[in-house]
Protein backbone atom coordinates (compact mmCIF):
# COMPACT_ATOMS: atom_id res chain seq x y z
CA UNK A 1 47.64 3.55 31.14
CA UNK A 2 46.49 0.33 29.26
CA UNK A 3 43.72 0.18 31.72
CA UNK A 4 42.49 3.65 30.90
CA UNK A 5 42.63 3.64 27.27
CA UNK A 6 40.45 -0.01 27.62
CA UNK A 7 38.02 1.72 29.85
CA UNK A 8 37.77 5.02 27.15
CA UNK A 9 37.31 2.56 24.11
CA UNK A 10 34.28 0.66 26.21
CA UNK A 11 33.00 4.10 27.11
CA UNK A 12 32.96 5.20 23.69
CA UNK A 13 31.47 1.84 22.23
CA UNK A 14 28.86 2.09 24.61
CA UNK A 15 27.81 5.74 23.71
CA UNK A 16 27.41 4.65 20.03
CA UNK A 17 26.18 1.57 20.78
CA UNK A 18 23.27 3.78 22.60
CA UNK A 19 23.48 6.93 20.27
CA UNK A 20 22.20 3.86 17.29
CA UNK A 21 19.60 2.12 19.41
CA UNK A 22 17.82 6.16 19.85
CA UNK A 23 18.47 6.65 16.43
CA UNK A 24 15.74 4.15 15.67
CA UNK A 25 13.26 5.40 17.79
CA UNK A 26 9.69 4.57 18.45
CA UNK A 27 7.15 5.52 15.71
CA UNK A 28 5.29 4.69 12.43
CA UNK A 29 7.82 2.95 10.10
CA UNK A 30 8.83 0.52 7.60
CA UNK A 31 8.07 -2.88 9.85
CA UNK A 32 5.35 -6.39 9.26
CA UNK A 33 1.99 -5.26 9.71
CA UNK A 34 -1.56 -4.09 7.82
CA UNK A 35 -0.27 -2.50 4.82
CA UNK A 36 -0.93 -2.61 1.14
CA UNK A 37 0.91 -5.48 -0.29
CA UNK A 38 0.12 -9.07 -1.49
CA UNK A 39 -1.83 -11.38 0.74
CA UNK A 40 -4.85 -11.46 1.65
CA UNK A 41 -7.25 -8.54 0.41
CA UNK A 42 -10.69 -7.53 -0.99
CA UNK A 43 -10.37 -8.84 -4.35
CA UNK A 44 -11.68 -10.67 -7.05
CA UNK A 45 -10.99 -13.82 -5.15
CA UNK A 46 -13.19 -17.14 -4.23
CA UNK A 47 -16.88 -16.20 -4.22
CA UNK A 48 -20.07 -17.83 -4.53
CA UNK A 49 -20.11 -18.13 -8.10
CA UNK A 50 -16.86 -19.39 -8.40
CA UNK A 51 -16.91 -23.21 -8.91
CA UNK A 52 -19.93 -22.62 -11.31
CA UNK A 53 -17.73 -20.85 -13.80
CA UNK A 54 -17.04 -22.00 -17.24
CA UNK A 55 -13.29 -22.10 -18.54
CA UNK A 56 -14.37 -19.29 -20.85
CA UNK A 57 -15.76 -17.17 -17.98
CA UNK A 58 -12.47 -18.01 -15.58
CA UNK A 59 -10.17 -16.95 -18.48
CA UNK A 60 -12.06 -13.21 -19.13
CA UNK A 61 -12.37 -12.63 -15.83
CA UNK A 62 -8.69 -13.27 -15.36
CA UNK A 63 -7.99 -10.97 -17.96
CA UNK A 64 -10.52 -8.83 -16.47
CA UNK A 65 -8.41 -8.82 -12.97
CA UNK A 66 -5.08 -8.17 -14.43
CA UNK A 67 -5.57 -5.67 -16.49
CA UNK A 68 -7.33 -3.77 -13.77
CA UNK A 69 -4.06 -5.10 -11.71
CA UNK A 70 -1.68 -3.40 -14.55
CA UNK A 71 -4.04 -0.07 -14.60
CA UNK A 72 -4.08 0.11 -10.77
CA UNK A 73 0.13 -0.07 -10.55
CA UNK A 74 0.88 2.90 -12.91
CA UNK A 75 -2.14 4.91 -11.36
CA UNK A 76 -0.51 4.23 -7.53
CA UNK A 77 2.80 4.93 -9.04
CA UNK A 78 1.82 8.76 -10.04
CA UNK A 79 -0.16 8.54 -6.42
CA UNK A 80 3.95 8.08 -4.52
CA UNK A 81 5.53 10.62 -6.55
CA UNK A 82 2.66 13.33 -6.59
CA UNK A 83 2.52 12.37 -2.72
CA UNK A 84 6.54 12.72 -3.02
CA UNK A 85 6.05 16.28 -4.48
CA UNK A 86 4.00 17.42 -1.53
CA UNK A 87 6.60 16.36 0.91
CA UNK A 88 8.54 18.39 -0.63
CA UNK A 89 6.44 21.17 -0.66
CA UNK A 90 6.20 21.40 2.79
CA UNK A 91 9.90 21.38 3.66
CA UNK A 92 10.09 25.12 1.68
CA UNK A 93 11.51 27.50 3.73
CA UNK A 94 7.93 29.42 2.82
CA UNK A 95 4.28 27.30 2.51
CA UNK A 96 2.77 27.56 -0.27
CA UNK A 97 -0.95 26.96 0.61
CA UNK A 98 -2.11 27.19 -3.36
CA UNK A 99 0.41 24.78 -4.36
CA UNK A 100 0.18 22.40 -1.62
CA UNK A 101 -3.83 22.57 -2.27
CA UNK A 102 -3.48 21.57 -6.03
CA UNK A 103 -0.89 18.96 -5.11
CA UNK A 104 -3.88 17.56 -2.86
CA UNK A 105 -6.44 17.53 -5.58
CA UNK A 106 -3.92 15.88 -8.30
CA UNK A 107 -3.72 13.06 -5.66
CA UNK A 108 -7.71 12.60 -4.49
CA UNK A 109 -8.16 12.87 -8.16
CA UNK A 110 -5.67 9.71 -9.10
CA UNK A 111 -7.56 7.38 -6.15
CA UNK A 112 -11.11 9.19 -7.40
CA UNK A 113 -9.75 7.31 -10.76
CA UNK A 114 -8.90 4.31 -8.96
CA UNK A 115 -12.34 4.30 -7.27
CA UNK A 116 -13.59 4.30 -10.79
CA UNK A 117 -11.39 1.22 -12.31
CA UNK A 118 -12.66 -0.33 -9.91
CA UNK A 119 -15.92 0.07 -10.28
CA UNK A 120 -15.76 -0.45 -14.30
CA UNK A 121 -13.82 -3.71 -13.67
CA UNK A 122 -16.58 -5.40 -11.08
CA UNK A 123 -19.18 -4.49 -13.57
CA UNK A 124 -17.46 -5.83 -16.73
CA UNK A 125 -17.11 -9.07 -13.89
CA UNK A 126 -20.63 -8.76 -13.90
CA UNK A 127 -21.21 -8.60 -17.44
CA UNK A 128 -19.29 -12.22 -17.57
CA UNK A 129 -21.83 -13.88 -15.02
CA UNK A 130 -24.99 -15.34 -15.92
CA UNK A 131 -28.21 -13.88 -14.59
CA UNK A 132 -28.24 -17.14 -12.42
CA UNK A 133 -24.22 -16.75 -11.26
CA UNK A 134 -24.65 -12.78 -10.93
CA UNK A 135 -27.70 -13.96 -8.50
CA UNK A 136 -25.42 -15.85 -6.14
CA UNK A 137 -22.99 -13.23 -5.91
CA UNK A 138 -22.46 -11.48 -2.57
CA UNK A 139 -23.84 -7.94 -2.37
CA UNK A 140 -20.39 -6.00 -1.43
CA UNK A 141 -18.96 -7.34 -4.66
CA UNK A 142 -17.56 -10.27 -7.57
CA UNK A 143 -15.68 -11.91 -4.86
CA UNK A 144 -14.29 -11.92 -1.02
CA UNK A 145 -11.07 -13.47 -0.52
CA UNK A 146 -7.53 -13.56 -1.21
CA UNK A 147 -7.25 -10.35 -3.89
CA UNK A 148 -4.19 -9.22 -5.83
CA UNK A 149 -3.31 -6.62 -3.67
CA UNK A 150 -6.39 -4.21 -4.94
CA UNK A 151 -6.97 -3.78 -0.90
CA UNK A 152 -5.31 -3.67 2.01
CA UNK A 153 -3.65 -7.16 2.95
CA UNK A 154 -0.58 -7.84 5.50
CA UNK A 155 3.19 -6.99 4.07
CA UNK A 156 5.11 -4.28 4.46
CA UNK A 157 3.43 -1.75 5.96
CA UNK A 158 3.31 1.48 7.95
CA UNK A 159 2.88 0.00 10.83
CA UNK A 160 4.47 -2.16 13.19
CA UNK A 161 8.04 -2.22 14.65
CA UNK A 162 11.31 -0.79 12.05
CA UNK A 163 12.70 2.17 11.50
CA UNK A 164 10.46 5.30 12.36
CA UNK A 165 10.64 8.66 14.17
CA UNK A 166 13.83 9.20 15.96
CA UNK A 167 17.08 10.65 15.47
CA UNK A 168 18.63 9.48 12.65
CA UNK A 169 18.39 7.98 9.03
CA UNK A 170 14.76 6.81 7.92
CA UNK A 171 15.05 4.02 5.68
């Protein structure tokens, strides 16, 4: 009898043991990998013009790059919960094709404005820069090199190994 009840518990632990490792399943999740995040990005970072920079210039372009930084964060923050909105959208019982279309537009609108911060931030860069500095600047931009997070850099990202599409809880 002892031995039976022993082999039933083992039985059991095993089948939740395995139930839990299928849970997690294979699939895009929460894991390391290319995601948006700090590290290493496209950026306002070490460029050709650089070292040649006065204290002034370092300080308004620093002011320059967080302020674009603080614009950028609310603007992705309306992105997640419009894109939040549209998940939810799509679980109705009935699709509403109108509604999911605005919810679309609403988002392509708040990275079109992104798009645009960006581009009013690198030119007030420019404006900074000497004729001479904005000379030795590279043609994609102020600056290549570590960034703030304005592109995509490694941390936490969609992709890579974590929780994903299986059976289960999605973290």
């Amino acid at each position: 009898m002892k031995r039976t009840m022993v082999a039933i518990g083992l039985v059991g632990i095993m089948a939740l043991t395995a139930a839990t490792a299928l849970a997690w399943g294979p699939g895009m999740g929460r894991g390391m990998g290319m995601g948006y995040g700090p590290g290493q990005g496209y950026g306002y970072g070490p460029g050709a013009a650089v070292s040649m920079l006065s204290p002034e210039q370092a300080a308004k372009i620093q002011k320059i790059q967080s302020d674009r930084f603080a614009e950028v964060a609310k603007v992705r923050t309306e992105i997640v919960t419009k894109r939040m909105e549209m998940q939810t959208l799509f679980r109705e019982p009935v699709l509403d094709q109108a509604k999911i279309a605005a919810k679309q537009k609403e988002i392509t609108a708040l990275q079109a404005q992104i798009q645009e911060q960006g581009l009013a931030a690198r030119t007030a860069v420019a404006e900074v820069l000497t004729p001479e500095q904005r000379a030795q600047m590279p043609a994609f931009g102020p600056g290549f090199g570590p960034g703030r997070g304005v592109g995509p850099g490694m941390g936490m990202g969609r992709m890579g190994m974590g929780p994903g599409m299986g059976f289960g809880p999605r973290w």
